[in-house]
N, C-alpha and C. Protein backbone atom coordinates (compact mmCIF):
# COMPACT_ATOMS: atom_id res chain seq x y z
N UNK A 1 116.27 -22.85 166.20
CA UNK A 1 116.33 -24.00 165.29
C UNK A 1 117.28 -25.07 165.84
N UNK A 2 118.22 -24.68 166.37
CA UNK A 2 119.00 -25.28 166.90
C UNK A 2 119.13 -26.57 168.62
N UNK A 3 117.91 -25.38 169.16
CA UNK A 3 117.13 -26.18 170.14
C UNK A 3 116.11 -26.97 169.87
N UNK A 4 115.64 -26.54 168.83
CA UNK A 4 114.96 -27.88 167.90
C UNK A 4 115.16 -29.36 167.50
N UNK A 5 116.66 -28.92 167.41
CA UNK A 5 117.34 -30.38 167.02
C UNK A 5 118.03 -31.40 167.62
N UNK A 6 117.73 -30.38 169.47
CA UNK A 6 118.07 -31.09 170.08
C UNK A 6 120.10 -30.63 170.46
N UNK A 7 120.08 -29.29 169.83
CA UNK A 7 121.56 -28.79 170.45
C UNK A 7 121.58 -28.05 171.00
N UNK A 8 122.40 -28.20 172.49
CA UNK A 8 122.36 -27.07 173.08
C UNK A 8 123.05 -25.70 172.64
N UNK A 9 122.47 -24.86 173.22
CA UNK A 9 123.19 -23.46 172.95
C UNK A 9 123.57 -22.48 174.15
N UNK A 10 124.95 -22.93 174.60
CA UNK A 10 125.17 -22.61 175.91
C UNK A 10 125.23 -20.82 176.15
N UNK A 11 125.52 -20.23 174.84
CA UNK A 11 125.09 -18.78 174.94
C UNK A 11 125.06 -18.06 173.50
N UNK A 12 124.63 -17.04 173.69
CA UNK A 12 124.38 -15.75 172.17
C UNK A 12 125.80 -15.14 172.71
N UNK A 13 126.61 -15.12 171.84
CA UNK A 13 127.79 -13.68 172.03
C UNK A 13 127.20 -12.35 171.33
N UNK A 14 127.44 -11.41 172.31
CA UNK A 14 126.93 -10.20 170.54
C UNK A 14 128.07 -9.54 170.30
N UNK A 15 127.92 -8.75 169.32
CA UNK A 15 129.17 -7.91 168.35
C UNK A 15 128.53 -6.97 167.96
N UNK A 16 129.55 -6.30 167.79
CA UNK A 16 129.01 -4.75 166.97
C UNK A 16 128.29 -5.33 165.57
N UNK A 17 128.87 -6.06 164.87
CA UNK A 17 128.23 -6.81 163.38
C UNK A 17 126.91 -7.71 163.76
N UNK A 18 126.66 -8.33 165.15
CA UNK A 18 125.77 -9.31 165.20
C UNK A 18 125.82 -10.06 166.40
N UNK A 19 126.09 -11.58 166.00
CA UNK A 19 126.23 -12.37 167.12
C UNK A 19 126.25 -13.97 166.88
N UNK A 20 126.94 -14.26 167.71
CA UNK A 20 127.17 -15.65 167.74
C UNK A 20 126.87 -16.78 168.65
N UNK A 21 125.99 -17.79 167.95
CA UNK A 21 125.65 -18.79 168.90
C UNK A 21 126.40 -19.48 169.14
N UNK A 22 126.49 -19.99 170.47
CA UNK A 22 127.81 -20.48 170.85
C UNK A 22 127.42 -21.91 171.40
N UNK A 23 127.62 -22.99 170.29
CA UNK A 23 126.71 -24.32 170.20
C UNK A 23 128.02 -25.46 169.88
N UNK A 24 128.40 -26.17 171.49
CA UNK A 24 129.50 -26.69 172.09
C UNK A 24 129.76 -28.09 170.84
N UNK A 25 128.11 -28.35 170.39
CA UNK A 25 128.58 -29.55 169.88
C UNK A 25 127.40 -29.60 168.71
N UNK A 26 128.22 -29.67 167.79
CA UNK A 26 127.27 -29.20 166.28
C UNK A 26 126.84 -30.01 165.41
N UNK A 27 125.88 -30.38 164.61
CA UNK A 27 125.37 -31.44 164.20
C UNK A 27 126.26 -31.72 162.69
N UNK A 28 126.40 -32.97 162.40
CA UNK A 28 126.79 -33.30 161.28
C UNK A 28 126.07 -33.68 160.02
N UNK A 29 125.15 -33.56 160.38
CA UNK A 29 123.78 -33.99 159.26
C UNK A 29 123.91 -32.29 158.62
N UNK A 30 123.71 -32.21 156.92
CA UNK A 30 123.95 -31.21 156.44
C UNK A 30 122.83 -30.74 156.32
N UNK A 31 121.68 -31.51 156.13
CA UNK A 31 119.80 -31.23 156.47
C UNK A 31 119.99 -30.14 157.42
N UNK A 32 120.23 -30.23 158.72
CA UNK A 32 120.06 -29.73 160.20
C UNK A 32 120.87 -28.03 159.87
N UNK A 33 122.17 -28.52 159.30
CA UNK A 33 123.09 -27.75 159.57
C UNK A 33 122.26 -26.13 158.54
N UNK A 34 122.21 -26.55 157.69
CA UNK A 34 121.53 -25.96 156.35
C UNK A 34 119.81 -25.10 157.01
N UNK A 35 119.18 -26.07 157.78
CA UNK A 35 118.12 -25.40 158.24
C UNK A 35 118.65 -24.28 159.13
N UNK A 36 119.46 -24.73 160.32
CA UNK A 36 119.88 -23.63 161.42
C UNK A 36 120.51 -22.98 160.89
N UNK A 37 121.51 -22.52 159.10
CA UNK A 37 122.39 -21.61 158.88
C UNK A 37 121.49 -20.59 158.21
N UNK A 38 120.04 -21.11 157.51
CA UNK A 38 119.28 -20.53 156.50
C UNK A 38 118.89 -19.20 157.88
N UNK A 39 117.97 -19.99 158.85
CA UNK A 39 117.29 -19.32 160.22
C UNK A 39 117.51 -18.57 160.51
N UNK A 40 118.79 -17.67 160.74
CA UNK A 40 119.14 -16.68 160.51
C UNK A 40 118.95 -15.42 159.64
N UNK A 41 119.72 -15.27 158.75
CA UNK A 41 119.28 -14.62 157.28
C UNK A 41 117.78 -14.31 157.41
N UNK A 42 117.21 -15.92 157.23
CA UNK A 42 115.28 -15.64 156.85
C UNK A 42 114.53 -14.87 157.66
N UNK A 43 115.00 -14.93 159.16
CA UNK A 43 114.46 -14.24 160.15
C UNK A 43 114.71 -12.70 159.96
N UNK A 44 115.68 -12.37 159.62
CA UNK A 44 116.61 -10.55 159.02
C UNK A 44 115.64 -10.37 157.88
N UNK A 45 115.21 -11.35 156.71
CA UNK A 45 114.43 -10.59 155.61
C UNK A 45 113.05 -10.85 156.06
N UNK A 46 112.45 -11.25 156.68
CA UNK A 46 111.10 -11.15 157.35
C UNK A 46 110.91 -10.10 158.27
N UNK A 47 111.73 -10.05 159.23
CA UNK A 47 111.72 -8.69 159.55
C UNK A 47 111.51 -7.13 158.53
N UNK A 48 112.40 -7.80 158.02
CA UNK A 48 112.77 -6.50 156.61
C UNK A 48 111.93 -6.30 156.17
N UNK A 49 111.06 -7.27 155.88
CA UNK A 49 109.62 -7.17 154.43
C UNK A 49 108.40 -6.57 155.72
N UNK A 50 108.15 -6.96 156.83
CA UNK A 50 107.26 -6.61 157.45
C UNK A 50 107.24 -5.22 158.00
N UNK A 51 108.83 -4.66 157.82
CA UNK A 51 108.95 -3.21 158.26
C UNK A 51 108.40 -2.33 157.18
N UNK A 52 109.26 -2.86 156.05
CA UNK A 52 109.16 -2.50 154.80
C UNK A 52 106.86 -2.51 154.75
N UNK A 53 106.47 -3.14 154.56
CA UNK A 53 104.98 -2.92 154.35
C UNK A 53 104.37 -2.22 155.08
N UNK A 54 104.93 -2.03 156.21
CA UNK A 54 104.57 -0.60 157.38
C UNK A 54 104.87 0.42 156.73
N UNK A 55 106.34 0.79 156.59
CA UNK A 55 106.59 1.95 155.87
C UNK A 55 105.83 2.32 154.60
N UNK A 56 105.41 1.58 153.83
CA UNK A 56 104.62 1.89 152.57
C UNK A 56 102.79 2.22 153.38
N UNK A 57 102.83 1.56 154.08
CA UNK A 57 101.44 1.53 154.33
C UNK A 57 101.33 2.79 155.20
N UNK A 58 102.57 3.22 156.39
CA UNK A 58 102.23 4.21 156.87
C UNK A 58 102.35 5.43 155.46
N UNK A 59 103.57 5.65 154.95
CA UNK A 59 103.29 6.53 154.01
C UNK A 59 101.94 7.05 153.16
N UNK A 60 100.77 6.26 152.86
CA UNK A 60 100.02 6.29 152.66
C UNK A 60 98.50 7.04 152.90
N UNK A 61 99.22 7.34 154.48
CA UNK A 61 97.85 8.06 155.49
C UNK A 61 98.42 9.34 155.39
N UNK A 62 97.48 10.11 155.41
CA UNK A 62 97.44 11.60 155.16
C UNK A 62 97.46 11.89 156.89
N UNK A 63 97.99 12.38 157.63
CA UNK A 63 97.42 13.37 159.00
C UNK A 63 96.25 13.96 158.54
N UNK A 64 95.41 13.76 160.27
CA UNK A 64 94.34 14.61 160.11
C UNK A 64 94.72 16.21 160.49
N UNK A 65 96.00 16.33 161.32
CA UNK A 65 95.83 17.37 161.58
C UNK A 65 97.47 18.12 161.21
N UNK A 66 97.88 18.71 161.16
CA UNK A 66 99.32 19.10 160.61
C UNK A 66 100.22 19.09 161.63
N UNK A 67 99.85 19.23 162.68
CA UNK A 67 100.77 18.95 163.66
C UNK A 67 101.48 18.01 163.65
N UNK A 68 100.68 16.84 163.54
CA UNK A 68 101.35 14.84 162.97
C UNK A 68 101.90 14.50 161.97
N UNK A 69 102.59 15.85 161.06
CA UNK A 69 103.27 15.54 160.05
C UNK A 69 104.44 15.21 160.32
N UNK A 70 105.01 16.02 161.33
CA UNK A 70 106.27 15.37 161.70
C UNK A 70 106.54 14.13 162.56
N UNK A 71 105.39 14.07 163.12
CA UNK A 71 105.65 11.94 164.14
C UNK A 71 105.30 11.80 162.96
N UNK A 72 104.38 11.21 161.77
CA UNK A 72 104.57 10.69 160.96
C UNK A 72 105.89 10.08 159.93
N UNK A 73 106.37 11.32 160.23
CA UNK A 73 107.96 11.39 158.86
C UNK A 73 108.62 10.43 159.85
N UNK A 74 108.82 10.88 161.35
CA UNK A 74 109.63 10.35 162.26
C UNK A 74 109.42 8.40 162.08
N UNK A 75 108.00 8.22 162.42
CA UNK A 75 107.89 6.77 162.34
C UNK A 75 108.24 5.78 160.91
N UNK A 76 107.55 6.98 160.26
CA UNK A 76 108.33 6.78 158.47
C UNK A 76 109.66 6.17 158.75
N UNK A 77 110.34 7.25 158.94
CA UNK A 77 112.03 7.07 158.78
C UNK A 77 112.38 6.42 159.70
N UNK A 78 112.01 5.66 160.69
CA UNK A 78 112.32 4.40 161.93
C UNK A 78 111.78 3.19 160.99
N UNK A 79 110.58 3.18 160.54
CA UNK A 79 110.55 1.85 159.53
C UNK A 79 111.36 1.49 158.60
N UNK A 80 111.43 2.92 158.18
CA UNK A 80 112.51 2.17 156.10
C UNK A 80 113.89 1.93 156.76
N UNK A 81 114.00 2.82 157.95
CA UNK A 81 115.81 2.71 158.46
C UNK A 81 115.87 1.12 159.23
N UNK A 82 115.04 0.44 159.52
CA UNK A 82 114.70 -0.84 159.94
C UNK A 82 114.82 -1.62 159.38
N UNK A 83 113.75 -1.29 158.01
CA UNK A 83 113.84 -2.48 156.83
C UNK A 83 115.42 -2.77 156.35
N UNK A 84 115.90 -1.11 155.72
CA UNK A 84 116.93 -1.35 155.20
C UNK A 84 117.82 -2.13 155.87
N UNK A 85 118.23 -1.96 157.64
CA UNK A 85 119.13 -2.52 158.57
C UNK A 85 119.10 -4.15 158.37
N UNK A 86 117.93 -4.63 158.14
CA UNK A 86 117.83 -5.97 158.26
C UNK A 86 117.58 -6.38 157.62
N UNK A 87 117.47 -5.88 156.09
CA UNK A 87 118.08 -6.59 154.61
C UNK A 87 119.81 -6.52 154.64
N UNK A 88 120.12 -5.93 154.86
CA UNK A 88 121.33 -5.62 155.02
C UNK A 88 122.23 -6.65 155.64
N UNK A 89 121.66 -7.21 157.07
CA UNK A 89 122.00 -7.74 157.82
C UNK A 89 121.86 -9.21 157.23
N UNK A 90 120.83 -9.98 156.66
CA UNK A 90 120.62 -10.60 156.35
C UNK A 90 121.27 -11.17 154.92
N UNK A 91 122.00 -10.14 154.62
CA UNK A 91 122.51 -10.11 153.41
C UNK A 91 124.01 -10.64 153.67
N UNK A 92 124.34 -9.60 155.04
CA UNK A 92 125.82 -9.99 155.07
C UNK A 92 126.12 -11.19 156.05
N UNK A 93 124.79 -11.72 156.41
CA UNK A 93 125.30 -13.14 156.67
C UNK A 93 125.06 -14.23 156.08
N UNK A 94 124.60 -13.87 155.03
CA UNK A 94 124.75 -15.26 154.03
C UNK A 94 125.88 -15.18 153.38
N UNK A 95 127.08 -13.92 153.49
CA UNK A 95 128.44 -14.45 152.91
C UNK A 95 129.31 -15.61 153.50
N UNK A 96 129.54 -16.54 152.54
CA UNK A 96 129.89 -17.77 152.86
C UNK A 96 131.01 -17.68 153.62
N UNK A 97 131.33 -17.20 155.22
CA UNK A 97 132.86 -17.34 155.91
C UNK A 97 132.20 -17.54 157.43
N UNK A 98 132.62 -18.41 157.58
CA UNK A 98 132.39 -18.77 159.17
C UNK A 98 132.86 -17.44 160.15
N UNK A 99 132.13 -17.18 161.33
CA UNK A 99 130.81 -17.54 162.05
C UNK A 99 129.67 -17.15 160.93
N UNK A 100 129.79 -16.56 160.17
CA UNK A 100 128.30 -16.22 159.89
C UNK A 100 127.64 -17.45 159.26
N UNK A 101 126.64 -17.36 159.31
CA UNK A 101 125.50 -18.35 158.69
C UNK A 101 125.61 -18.67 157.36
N UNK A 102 126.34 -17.87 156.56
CA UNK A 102 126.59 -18.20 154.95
C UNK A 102 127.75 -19.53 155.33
N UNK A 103 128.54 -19.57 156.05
CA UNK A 103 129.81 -20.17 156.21
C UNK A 103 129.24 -21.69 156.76
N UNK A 104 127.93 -21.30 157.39
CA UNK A 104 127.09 -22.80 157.82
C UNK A 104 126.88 -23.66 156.58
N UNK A 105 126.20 -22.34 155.29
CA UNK A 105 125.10 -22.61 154.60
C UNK A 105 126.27 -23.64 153.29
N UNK A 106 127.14 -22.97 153.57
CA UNK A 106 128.69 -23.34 152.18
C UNK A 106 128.78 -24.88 152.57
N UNK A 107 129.30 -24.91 154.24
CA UNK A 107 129.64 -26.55 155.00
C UNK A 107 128.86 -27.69 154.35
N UNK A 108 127.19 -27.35 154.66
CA UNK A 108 126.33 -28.25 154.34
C UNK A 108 126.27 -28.07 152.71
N UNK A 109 126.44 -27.66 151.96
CA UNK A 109 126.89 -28.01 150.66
C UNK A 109 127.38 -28.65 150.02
N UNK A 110 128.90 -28.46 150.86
CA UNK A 110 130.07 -29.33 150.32
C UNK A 110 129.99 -30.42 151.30
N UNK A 111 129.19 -30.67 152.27
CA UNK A 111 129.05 -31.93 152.97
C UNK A 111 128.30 -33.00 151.73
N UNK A 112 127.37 -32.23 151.33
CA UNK A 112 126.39 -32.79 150.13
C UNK A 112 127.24 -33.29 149.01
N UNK A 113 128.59 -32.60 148.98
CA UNK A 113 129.53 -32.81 147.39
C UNK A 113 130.44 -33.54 147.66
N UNK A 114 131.11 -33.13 148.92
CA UNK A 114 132.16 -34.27 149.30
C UNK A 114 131.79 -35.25 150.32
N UNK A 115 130.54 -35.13 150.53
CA UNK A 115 130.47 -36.72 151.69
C UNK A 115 131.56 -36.59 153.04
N UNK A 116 132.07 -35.27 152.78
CA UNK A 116 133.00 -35.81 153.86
C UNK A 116 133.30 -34.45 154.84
N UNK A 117 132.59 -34.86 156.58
CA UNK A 117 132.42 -33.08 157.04
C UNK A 117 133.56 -32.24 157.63
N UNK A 118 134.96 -33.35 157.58
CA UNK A 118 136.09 -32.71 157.88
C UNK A 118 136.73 -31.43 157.03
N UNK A 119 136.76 -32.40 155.90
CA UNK A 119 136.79 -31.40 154.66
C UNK A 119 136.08 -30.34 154.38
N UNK A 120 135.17 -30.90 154.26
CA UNK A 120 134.20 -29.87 153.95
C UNK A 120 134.23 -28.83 155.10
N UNK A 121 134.48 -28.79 156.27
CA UNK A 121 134.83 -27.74 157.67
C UNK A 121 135.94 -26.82 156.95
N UNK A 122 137.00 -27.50 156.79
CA UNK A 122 138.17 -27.23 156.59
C UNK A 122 138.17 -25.89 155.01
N UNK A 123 137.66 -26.69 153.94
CA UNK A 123 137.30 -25.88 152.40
C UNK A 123 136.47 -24.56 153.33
N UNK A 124 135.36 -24.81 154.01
CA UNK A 124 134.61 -23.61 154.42
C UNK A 124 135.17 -22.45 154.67
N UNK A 125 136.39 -23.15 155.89
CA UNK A 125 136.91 -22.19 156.46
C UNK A 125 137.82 -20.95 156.08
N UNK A 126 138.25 -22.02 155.04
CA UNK A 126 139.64 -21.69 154.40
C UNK A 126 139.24 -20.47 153.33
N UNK A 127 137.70 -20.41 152.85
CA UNK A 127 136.90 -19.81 151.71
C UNK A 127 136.62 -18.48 152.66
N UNK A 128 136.04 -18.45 153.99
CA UNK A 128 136.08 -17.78 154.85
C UNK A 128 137.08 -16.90 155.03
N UNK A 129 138.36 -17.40 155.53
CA UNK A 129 139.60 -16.41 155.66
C UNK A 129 139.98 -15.48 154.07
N UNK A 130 139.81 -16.12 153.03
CA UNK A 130 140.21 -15.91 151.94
C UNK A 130 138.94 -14.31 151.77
N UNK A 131 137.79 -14.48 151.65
CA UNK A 131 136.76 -13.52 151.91
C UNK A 131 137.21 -12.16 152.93
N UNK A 132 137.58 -12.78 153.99
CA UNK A 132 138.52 -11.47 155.06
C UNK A 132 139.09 -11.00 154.36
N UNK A 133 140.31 -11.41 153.63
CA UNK A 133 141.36 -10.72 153.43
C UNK A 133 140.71 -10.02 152.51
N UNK A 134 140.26 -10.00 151.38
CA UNK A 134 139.95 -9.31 150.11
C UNK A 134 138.93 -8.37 151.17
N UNK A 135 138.20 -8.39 152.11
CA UNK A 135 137.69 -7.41 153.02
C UNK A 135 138.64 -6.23 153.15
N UNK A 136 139.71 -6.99 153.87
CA UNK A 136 140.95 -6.19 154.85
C UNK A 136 141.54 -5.60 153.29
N UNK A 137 141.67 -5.72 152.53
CA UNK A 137 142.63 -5.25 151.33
C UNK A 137 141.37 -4.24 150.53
N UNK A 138 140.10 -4.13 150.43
CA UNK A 138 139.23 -3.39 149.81
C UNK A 138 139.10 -2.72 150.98
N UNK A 139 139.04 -2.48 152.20
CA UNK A 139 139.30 -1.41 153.51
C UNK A 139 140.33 -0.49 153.29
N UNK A 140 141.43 -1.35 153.10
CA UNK A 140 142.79 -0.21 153.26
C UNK A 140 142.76 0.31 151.78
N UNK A 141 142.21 -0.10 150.46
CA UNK A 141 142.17 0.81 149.41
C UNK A 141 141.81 2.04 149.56
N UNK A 142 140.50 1.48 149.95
CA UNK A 142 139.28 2.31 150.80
C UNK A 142 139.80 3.61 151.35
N UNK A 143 140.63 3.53 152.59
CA UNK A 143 141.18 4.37 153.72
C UNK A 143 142.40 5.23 152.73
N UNK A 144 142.94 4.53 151.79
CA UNK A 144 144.10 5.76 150.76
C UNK A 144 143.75 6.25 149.91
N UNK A 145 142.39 5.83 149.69
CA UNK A 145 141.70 6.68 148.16
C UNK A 145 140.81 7.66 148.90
N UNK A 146 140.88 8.19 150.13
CA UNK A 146 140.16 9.03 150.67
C UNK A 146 139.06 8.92 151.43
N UNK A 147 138.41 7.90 151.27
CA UNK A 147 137.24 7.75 152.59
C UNK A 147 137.59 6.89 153.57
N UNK A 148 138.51 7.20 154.93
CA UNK A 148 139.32 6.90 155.53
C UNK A 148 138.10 6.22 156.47
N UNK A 149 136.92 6.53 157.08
CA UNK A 149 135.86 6.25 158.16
C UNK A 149 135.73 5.09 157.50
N UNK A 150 135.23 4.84 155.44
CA UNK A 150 134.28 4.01 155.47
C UNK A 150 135.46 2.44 155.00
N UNK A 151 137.01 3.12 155.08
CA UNK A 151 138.18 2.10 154.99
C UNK A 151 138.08 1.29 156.19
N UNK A 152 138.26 2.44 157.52
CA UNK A 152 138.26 1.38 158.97
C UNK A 152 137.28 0.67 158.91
N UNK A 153 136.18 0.66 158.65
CA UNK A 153 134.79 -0.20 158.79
C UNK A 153 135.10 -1.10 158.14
N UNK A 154 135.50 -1.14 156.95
CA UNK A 154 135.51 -2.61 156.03
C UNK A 154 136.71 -3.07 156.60
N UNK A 155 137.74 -2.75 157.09
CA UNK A 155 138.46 -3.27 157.58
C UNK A 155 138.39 -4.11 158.77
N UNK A 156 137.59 -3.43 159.70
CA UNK A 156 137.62 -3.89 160.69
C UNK A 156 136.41 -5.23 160.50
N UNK A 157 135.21 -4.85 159.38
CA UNK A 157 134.72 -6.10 159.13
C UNK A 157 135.76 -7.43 158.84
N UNK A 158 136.42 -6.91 157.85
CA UNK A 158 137.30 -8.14 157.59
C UNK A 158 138.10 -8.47 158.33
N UNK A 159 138.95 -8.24 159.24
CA UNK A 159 139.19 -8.33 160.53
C UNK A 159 138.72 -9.85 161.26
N UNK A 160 137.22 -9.08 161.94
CA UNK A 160 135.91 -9.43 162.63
C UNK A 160 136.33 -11.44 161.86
N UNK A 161 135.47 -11.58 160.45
CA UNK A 161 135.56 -12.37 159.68
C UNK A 161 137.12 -13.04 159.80
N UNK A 162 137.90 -13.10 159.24
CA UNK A 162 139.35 -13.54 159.54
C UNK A 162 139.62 -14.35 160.85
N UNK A 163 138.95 -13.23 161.76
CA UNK A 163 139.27 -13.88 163.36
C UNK A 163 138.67 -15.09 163.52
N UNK A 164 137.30 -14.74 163.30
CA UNK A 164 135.99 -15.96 163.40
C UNK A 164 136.70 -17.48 162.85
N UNK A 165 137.33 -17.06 161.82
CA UNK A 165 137.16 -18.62 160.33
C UNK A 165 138.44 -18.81 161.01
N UNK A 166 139.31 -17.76 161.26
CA UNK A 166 140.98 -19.21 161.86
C UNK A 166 141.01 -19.59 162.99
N UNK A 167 139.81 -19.06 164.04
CA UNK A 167 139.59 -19.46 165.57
C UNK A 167 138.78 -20.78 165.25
N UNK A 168 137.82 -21.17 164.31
CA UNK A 168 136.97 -22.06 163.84
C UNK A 168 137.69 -23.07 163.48
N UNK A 169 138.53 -22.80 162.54
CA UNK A 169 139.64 -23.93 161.77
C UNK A 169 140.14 -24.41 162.48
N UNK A 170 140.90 -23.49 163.78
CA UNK A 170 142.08 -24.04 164.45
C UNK A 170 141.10 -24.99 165.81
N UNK A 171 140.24 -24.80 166.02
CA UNK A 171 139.08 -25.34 167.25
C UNK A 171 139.00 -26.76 166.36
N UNK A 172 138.10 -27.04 165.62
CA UNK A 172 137.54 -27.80 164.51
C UNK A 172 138.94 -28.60 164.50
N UNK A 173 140.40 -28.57 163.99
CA UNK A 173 141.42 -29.58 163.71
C UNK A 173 142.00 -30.08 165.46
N UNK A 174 141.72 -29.07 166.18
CA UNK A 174 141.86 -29.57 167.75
C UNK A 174 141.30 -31.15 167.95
N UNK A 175 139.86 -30.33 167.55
CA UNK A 175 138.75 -31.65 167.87
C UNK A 175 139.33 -32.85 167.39
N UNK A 176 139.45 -32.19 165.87
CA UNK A 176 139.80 -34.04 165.26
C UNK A 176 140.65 -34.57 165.60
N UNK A 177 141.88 -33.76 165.99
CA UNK A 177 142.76 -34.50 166.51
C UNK A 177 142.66 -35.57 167.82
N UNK A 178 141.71 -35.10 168.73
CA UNK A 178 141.49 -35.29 170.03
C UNK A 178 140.65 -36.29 169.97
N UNK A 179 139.77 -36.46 168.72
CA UNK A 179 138.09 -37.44 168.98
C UNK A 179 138.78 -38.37 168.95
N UNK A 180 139.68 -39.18 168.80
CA UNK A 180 140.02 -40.80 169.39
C UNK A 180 141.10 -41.04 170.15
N UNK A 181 141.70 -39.90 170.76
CA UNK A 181 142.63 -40.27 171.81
C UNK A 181 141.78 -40.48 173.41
N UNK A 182 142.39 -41.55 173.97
CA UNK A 182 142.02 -41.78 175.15
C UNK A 182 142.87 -41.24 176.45
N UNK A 183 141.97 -40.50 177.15
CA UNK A 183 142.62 -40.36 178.64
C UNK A 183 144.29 -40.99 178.83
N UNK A 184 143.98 -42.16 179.25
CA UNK A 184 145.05 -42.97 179.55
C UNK A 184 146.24 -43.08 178.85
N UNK A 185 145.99 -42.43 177.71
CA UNK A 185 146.98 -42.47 176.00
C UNK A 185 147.90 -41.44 176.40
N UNK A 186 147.12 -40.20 177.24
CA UNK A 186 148.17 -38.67 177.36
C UNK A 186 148.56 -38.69 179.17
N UNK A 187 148.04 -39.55 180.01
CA UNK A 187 147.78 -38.83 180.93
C UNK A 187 149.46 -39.34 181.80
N UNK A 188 149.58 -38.63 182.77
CA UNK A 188 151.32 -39.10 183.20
C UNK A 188 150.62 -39.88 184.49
N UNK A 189 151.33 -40.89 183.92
CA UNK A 189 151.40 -41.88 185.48
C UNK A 189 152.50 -41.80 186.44
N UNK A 190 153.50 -40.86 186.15
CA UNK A 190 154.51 -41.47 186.99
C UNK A 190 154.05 -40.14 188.08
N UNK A 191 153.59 -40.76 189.24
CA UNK A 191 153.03 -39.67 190.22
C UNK A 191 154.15 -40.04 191.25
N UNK A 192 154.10 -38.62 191.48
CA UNK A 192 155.36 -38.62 193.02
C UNK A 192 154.30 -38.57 194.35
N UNK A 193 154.60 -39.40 195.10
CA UNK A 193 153.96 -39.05 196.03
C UNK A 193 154.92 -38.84 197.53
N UNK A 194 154.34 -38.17 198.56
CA UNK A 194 154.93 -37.43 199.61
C UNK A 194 154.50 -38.11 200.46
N UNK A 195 154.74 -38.06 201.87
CA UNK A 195 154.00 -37.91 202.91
C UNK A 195 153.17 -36.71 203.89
N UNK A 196 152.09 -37.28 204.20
CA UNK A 196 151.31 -35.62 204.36
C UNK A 196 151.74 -35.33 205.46
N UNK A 197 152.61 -35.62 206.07
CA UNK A 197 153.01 -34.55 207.04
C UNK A 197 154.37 -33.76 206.98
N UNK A 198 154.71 -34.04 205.89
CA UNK A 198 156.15 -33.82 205.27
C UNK A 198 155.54 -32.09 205.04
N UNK A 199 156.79 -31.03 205.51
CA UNK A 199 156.48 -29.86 204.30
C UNK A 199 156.85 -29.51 203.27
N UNK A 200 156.12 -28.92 202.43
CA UNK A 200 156.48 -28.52 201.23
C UNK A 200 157.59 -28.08 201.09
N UNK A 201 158.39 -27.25 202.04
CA UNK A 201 159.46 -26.87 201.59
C UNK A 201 160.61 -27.75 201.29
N UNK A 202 160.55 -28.90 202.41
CA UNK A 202 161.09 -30.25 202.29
C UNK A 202 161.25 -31.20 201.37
N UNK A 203 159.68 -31.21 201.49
CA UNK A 203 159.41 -32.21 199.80
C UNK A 203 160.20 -31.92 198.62
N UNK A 204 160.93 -30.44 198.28
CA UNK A 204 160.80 -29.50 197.06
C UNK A 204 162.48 -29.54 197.30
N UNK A 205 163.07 -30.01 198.50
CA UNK A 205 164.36 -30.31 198.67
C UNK A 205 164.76 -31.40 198.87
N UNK A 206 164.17 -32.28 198.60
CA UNK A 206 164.41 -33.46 198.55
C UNK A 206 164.26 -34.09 197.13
């Protein structure tokens, strides 16, 4: 969707949770932004629904012979474990916290409410980190009330999330800071210059 609109996408990162497009220069139109954050997600529940109608439909056929009861169960249980994966998936990236696609879907919202996409970056992000933590704090409940495996996981989701939204924030206020300074504004003029046949060690004692 994104090459659609004419942005490049200089690479996919992946993660144990997913992955991230890694798109140098991002559109400000909340139309665009809103289509490429939906694209995601929609693609995870289409998958989902088309696994999902396999699994019902394979369930349905009897084997002709008893031997194929078990590849049957087997392909069974590769579909519904499919479907479920990518409802799932699709689910947990429409939570509104940057990188994920919910955190796109929030931006172009409040671009729509506040007219204004600094802000509106900034509210995203900030809604984002806030989402981690209540992650990271329902993990470590998690890990002292006894299910210690399924504590690290939420933890480390919220984690994951946290990292994403203050690496985003802190990138994003870089930019703004930077979009109207000129070269010439930072750059040092006062250059020393040597002679090239001089040596370095010289130069550096002198």
């Amino acid at each position: 969707m994104a090459l659609r609109y004419g942005l490049k996408v200089r690479q996919i990162i992946l993660f144990i949770f997913g992955s991230v497009s890694e798109i140098p220069e991002e559109t400000r139109d909340f139309r665009k932004e809103f289509k490429i954050g939906i694209a995601g997600p929609a693609a995870s529940f289409v998958i989902a629904t088309a696994l999902a109608v396999s699994w019902w439909l394979a369930s349905q056929i009897t084997p002709a012979a008893p031997q194929l009861l078990a590849t049957k169960q087997v392909v069974e249980g590769i579909l519904l474990y499919g479907a479920i994966i990518n409802t799932m998936l699709g689910a947990f990236n429409l939570i509104p916290a940057f990188p994920l696609d919910g955190g796109r879907i929030l931006r172009a919202g409040l671009v729509t409410w506040k007219k204004d996409y600094d802000s509106a970056t900034r509210i995203a992000a900030r809604v984002g980190i806030a989402i981690s933590c209540g992650f990271m704090d329902v993990g470590f409940l998690t890990m002292i009330t006894g299910s210690f495996i399924s504590g690290i996981w939420i933890l480390i989701i919220g984690w994951f999330l946290n990292s994403g939204a203050q690496s985003y924030l802190s990138r994003h206020e870089l930019t703004s800071v930077l979009a109207g300074v000129r070269l010439k504004d930072i750059m040092n003029t006062r250059v020393i210059a040597g002679r090239r046949d001089v040596k370095v060690d010289e130069l550096l004692q002198e």
